[in-house]
Protein backbone atom coordinates (compact mmCIF):
# COMPACT_ATOMS: atom_id res chain seq x y z
CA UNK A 1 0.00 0.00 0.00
CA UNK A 2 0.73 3.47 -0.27
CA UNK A 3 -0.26 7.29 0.65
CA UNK A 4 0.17 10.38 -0.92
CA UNK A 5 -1.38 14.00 -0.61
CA UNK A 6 -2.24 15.61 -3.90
CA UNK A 7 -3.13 18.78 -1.75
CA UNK A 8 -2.19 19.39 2.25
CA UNK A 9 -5.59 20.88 2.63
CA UNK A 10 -7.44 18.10 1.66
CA UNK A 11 -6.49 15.10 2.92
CA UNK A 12 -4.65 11.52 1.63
CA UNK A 13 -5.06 8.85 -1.00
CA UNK A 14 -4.73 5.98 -0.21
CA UNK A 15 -3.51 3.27 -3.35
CA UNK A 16 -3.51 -0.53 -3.30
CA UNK A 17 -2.88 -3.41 -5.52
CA UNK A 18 -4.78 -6.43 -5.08
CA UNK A 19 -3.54 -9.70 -6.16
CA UNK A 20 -4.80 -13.38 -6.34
CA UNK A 21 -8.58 -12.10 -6.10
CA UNK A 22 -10.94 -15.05 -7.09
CA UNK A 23 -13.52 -14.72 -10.24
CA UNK A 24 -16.84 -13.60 -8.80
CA UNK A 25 -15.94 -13.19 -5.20
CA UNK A 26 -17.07 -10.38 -3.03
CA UNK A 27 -14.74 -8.84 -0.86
CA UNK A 28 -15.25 -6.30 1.89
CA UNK A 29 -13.17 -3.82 3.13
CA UNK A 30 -12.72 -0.65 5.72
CA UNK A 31 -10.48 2.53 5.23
CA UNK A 32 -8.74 4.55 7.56
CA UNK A 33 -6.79 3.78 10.83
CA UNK A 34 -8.19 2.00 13.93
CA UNK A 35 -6.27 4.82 15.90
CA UNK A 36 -8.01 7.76 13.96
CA UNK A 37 -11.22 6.50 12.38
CA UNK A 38 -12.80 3.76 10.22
CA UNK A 39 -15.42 3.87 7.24
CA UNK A 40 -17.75 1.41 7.24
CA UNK A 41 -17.54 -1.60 5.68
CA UNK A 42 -17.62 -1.51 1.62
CA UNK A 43 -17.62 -4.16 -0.90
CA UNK A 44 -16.96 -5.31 -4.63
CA UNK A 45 -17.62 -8.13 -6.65
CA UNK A 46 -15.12 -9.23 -8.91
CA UNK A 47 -15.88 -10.54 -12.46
CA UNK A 48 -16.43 -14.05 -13.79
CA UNK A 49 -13.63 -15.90 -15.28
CA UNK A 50 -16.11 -16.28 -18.76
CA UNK A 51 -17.41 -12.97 -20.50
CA UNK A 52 -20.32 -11.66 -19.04
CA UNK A 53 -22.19 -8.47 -20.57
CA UNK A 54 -21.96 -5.66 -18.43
CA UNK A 55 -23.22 -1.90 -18.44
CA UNK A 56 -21.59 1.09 -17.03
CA UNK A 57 -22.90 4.10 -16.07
CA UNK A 58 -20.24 7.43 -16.36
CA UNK A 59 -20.71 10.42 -15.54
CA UNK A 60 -18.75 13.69 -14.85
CA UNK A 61 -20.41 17.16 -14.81
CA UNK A 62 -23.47 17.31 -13.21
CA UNK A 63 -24.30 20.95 -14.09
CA UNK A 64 -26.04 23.02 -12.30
CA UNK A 65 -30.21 23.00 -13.47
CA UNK A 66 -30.72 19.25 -13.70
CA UNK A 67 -28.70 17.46 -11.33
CA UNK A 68 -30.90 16.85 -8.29
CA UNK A 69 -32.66 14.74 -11.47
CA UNK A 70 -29.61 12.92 -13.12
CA UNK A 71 -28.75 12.29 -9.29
CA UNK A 72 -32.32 10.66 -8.92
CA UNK A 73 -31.89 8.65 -11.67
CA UNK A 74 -28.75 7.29 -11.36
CA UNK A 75 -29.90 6.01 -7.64
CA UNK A 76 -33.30 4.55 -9.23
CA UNK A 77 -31.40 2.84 -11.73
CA UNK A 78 -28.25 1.84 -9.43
CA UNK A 79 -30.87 0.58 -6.68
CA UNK A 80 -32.33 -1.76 -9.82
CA UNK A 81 -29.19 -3.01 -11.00
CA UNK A 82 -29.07 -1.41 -13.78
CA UNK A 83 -25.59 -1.23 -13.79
CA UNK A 84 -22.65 -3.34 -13.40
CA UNK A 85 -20.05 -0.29 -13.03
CA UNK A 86 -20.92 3.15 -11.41
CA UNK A 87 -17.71 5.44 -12.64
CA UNK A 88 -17.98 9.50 -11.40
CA UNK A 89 -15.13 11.34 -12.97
CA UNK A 90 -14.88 14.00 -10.97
């Protein structure tokens, strides 16, 4: 693992790099430090070993006028599985 600070005012990244993960496993996870805080617990699901079909929802800009609507939707359709990757850029 590692940490760096893009910016001292707002906080750390943390990077790591998992290996031997199992096809279509879920793992959890917690961030942080026992001594400072903890998130709660999060989780992903790796892919199958065979292809499977997936579709990914991206967004970026969420604009001023609309977004308490594109924010709706994307819960809606997150909450129905609509999507097998959830990607905000930002």
């Amino acid at each position: 693992t590692s940490q760096t600070s893009y910016d001292n005012n707002a906080g750390w990244n943390h990077n790591v790099v998992l290996t031997n993960l199992k096809p279509g496993t879920t793992y959890y996870y917690v961030c942080g430090d026992p001594t400072w805080a903890l998130s709660s617990t999060f989780q992903f699901t790796t892919l199958q070993s065979s292809f499977v079909s997936t579709t990914i929802a991206a967004y970026g800009d969420l604009g001023i006028d609309n977004s308490a609507n594109t924010i709706s939707q994307l819960i809606n359709r997150t909450a129905n599985n609509d999507f097998g990757l959830f990607v905000h850029m930002g």
